[in-house]
N, C-alpha and C. Protein backbone atom coordinates (compact mmCIF):
# COMPACT_ATOMS: atom_id res chain seq x y z
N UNK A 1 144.76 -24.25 101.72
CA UNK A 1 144.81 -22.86 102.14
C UNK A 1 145.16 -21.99 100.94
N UNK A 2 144.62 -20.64 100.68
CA UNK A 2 145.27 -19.80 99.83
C UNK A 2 146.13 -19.30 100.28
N UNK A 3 147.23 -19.25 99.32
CA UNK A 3 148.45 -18.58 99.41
C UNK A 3 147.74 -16.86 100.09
N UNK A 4 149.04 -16.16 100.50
CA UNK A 4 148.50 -14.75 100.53
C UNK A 4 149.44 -13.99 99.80
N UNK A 5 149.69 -14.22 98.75
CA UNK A 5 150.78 -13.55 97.52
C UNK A 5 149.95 -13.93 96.59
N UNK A 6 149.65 -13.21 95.87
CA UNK A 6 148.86 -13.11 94.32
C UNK A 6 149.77 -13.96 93.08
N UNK A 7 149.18 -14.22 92.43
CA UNK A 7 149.68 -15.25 91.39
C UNK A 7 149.28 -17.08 91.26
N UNK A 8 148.79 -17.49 89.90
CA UNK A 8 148.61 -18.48 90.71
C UNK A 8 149.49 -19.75 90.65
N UNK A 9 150.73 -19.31 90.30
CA UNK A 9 151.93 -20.16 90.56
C UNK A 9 152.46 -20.09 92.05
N UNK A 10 151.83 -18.97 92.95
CA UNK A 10 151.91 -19.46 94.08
C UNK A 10 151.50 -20.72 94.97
N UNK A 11 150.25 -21.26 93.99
CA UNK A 11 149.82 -22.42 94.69
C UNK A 11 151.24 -23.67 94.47
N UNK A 12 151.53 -23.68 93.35
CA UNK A 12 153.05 -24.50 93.57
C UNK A 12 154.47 -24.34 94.48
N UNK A 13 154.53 -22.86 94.50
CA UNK A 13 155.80 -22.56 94.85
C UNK A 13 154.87 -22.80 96.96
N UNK A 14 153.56 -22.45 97.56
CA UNK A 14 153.17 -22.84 98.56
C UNK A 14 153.13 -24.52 99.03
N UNK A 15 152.81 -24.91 97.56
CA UNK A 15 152.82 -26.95 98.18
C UNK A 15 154.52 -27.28 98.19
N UNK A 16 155.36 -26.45 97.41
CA UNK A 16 156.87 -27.47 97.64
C UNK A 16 157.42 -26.66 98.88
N UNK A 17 156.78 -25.37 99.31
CA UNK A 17 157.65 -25.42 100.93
C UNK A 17 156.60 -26.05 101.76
N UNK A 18 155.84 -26.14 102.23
CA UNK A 18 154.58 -27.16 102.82
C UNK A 18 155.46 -28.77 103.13
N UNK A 19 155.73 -29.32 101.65
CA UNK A 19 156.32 -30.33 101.47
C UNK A 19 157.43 -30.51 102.00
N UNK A 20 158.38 -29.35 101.83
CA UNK A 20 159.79 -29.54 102.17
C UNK A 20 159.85 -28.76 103.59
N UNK A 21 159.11 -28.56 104.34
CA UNK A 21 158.84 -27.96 105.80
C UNK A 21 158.58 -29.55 106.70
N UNK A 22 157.73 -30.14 105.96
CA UNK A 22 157.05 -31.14 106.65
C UNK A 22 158.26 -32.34 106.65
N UNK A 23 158.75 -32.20 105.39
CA UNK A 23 160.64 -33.46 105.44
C UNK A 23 161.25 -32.89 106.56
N UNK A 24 161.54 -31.93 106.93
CA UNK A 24 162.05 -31.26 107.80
C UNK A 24 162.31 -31.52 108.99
N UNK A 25 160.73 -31.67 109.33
CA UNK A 25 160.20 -31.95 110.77
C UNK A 25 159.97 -33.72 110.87
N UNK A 26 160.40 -33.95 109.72
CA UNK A 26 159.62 -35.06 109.74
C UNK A 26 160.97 -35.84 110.31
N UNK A 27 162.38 -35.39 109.86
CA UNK A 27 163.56 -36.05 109.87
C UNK A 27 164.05 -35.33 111.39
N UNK A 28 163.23 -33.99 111.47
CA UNK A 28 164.53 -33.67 112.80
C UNK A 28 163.85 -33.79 114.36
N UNK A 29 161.88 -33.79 113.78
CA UNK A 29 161.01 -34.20 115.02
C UNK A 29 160.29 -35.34 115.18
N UNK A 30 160.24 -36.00 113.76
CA UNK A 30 159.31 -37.52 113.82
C UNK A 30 158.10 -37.10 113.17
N UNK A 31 157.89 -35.91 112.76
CA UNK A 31 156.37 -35.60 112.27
C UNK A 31 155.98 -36.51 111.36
N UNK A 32 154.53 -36.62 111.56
CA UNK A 32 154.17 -37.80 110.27
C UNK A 32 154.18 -37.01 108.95
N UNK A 33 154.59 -37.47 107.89
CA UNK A 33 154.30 -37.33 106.48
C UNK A 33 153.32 -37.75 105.99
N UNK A 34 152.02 -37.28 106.43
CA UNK A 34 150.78 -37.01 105.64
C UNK A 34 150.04 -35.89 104.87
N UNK A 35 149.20 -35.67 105.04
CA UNK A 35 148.14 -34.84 103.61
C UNK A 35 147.93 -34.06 104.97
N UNK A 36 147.90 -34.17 105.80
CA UNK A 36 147.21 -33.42 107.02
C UNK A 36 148.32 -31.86 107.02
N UNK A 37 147.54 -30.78 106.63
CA UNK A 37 148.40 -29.23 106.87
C UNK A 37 147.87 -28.65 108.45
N UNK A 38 149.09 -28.79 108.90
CA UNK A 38 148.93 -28.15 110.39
C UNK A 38 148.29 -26.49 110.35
N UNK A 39 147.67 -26.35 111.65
CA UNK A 39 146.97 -25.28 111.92
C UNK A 39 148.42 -23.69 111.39
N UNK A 40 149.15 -24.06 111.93
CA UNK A 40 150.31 -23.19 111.82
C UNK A 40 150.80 -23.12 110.08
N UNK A 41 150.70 -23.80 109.55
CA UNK A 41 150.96 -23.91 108.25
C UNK A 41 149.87 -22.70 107.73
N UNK A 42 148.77 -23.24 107.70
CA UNK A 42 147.34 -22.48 106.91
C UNK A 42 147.66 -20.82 107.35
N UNK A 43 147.59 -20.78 109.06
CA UNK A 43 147.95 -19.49 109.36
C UNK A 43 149.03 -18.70 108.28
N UNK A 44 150.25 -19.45 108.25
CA UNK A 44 151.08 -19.12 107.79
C UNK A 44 151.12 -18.66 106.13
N UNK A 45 150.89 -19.66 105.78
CA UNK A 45 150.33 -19.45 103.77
C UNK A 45 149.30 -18.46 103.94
N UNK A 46 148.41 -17.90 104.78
CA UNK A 46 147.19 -17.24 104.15
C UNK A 46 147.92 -15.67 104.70
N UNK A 47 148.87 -15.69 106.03
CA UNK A 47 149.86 -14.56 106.27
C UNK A 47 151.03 -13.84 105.52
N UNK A 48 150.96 -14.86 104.74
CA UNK A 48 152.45 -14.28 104.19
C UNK A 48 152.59 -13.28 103.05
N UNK A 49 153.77 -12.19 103.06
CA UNK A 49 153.73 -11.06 102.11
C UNK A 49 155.10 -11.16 101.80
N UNK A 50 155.17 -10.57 101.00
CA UNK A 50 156.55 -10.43 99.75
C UNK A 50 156.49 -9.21 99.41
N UNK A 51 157.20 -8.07 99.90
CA UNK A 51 156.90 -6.86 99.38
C UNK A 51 157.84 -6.70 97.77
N UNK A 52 156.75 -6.60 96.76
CA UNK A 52 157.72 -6.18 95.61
C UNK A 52 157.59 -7.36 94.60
N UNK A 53 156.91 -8.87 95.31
CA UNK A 53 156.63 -9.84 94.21
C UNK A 53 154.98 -9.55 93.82
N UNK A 54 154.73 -9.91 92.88
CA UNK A 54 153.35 -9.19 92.68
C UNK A 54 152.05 -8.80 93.71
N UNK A 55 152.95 -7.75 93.80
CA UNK A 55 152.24 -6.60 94.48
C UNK A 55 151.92 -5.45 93.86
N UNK A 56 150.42 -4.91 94.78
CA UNK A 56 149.95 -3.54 93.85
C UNK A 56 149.91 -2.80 95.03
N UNK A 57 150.30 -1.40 94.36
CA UNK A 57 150.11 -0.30 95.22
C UNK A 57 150.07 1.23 94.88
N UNK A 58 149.05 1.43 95.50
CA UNK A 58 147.96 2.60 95.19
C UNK A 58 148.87 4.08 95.21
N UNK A 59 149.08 4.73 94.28
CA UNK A 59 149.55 5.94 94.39
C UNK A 59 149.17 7.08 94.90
N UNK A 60 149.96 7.40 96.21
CA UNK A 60 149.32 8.49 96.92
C UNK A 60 149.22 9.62 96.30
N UNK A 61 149.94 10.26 95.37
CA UNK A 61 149.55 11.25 94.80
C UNK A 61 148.37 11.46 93.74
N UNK A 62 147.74 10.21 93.51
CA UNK A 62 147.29 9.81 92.00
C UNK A 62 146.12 8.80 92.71
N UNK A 63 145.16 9.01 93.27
CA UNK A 63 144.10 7.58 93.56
C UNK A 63 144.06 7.07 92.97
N UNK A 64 143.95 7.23 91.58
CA UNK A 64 143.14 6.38 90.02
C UNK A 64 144.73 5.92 89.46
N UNK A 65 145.67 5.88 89.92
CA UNK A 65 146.70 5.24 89.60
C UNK A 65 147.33 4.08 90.64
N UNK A 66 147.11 2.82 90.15
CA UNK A 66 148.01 1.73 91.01
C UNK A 66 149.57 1.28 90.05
N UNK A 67 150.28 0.66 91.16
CA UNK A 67 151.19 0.53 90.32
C UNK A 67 151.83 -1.16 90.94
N UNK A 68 151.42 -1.59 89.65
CA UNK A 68 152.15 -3.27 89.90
C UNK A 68 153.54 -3.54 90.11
N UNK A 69 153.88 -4.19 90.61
CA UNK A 69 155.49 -4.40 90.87
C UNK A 69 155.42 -5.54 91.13
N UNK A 70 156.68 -6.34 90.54
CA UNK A 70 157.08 -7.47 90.88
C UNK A 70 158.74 -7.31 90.44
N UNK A 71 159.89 -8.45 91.15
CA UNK A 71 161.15 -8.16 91.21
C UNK A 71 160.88 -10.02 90.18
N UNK A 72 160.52 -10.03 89.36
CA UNK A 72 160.89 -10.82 88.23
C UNK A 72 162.23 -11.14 87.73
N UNK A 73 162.98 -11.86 87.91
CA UNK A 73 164.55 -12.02 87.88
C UNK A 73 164.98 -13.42 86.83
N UNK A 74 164.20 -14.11 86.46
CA UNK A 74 164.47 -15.42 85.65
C UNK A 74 163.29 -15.22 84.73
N UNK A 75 163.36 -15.70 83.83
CA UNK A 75 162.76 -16.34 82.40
C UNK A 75 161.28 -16.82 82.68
N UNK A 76 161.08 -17.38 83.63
CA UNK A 76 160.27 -18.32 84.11
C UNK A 76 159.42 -17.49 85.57
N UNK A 77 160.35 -16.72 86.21
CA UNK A 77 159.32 -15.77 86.98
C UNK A 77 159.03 -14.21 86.43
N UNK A 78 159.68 -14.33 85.02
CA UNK A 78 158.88 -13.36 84.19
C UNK A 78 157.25 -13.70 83.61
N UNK A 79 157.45 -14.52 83.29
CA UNK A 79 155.93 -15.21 82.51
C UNK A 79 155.30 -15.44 83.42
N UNK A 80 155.23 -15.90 85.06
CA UNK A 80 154.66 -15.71 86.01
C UNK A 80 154.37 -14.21 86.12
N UNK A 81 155.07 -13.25 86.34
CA UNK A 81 154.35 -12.28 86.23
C UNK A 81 153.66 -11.54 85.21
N UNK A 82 153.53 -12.08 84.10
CA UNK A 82 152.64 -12.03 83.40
C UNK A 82 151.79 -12.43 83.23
N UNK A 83 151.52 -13.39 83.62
CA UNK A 83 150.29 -14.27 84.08
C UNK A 83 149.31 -13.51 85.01
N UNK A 84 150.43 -13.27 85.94
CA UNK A 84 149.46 -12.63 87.30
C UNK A 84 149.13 -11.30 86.88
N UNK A 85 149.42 -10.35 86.36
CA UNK A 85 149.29 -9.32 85.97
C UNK A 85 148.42 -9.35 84.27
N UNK A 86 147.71 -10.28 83.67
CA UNK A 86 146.90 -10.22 82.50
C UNK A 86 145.78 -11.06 83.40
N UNK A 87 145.77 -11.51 84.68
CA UNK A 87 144.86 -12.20 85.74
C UNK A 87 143.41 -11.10 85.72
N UNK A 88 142.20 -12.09 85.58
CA UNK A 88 141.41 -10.96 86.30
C UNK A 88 141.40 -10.58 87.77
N UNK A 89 142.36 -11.10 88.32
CA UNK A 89 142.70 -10.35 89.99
C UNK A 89 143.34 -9.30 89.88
N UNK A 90 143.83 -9.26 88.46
CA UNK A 90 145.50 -8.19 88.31
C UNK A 90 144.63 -6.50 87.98
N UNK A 91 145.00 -6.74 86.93
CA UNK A 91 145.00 -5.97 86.43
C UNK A 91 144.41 -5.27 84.99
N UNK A 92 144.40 -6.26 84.22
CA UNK A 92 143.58 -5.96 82.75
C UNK A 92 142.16 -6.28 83.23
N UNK A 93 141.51 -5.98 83.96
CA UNK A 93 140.20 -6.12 84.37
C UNK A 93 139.42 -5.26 83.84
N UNK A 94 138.52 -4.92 83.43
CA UNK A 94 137.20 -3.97 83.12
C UNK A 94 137.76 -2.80 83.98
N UNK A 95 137.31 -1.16 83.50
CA UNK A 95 137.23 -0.23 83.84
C UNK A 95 135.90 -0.21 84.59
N UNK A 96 135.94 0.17 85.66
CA UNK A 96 134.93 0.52 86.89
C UNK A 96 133.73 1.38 85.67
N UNK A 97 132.56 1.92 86.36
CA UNK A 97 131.56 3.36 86.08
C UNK A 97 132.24 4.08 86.56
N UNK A 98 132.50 4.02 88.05
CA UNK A 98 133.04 5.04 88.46
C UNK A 98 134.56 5.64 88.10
N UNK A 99 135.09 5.13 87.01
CA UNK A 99 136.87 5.52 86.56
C UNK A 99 136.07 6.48 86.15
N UNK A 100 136.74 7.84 86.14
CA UNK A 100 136.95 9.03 85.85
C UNK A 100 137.72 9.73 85.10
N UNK A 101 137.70 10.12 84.24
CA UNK A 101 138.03 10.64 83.45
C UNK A 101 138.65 12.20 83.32
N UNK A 102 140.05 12.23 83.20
CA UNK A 102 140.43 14.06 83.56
C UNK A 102 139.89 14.77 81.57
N UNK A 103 139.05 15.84 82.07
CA UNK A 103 138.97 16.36 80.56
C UNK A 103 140.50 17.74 80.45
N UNK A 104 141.53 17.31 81.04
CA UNK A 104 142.39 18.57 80.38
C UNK A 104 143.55 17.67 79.54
């Protein structure tokens, strides 16, 4: 399943709760510990939001201005957000035709 948080160290930080969801159930309901991701899982990873970890958002005063945010707090989820943000999902992407240009 894709994560639904941008970055693609989300695909790690999504398989060790997956993993450690499934010990979980596995110790407190009997669930089997296989490769098999429950229907509720996928729902779940492709639902999920983090307001403020790399996230973009569009400035209402300003269309042609977005503004990236992430709450980067360690060494290691700094360079993650740098990653995600030099991403061609992010942000250093090609300028549109249509970017516009103010002449004042």
């Amino acid at each position: 399943a894709t994560p639904g948080l941008a970055g693609q160290h989300q695909y790690q930080n999504a398989g060790l709760a997956v993993h450690l969801a499934k010990c979980f159930f596995h110790e407190k309901a009997g669930w089997p510990l296989d490769d098999a991701l429950p229907p509720p899982f996928v729902e779940g990873l492709k639902n999920v939001r983090w307001p403020g970890r790399c996230q973009t958002v569009a400035d209402p005063k300003h269309p042609a201005l977005t503004w990236f945010l992430d709450g980067a707090h360690t060494k290691e989820s700094l360079e993650c957000c740098m990653q995600w943000f030099a991403s061609p999902d992010a942000a250093l992407r090609p300028l549109s035709s249509t970017y516009a240009r103010s002449s004042s």
